[in-house]
N, C-alpha and C. Protein backbone atom coordinates (compact mmCIF):
# COMPACT_ATOMS: atom_id res chain seq x y z
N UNK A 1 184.21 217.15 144.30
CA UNK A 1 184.45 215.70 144.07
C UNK A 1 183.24 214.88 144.56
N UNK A 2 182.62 214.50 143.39
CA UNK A 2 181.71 213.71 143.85
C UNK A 2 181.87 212.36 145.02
N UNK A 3 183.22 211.93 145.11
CA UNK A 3 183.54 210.82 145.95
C UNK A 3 183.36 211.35 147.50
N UNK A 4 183.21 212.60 147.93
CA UNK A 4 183.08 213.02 149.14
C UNK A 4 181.66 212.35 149.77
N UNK A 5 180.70 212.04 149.13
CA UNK A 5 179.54 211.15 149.63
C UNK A 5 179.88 209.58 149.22
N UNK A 6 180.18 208.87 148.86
CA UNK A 6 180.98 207.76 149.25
C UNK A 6 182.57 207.45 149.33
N UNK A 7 182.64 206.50 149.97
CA UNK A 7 183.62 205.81 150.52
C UNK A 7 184.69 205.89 148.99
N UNK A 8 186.01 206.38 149.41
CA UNK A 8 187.26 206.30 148.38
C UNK A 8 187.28 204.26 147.79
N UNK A 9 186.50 203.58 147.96
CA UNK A 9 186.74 201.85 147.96
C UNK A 9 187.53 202.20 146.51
N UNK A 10 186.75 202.27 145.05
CA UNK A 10 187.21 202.14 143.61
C UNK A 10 188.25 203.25 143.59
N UNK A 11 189.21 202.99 143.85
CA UNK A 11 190.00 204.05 143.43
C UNK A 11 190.16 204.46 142.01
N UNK A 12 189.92 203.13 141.26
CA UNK A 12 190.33 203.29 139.88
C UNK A 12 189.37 204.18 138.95
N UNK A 13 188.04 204.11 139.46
CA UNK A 13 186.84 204.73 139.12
C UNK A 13 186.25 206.34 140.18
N UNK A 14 187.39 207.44 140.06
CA UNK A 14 186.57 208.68 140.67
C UNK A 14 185.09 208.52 140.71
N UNK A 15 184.70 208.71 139.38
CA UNK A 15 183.58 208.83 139.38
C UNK A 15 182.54 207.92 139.23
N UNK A 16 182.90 206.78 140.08
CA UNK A 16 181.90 206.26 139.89
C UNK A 16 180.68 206.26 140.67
N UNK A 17 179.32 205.44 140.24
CA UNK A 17 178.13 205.81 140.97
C UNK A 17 178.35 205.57 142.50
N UNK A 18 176.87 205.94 142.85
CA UNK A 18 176.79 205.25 144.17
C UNK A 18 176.50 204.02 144.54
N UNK A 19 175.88 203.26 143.04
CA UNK A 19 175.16 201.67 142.96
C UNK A 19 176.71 200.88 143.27
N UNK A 20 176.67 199.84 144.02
CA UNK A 20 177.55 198.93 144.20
C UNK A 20 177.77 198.02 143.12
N UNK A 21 176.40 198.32 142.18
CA UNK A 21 176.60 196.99 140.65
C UNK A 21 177.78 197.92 140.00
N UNK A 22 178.73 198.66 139.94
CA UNK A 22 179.35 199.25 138.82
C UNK A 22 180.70 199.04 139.86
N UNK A 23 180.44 199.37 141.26
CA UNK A 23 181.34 199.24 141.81
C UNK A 23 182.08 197.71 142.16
N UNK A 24 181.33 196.90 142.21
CA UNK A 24 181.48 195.09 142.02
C UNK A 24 182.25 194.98 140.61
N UNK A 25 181.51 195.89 139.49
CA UNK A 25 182.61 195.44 138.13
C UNK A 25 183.90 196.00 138.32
């Protein structure tokens, strides 16, 4: 699981990046 190097925050998005711009949308 890629989420093991960041923080669970997007739950809705597993996979999302590590950039905070995708994580802000």
């Amino acid at each position: 699981m890629a989420d093991a190097n960041s923080p669970p925050k997007p739950l809705s998005k597993p996979r999302t990046p590590r950039r905070s711009k995708s994580d802000g949308e």
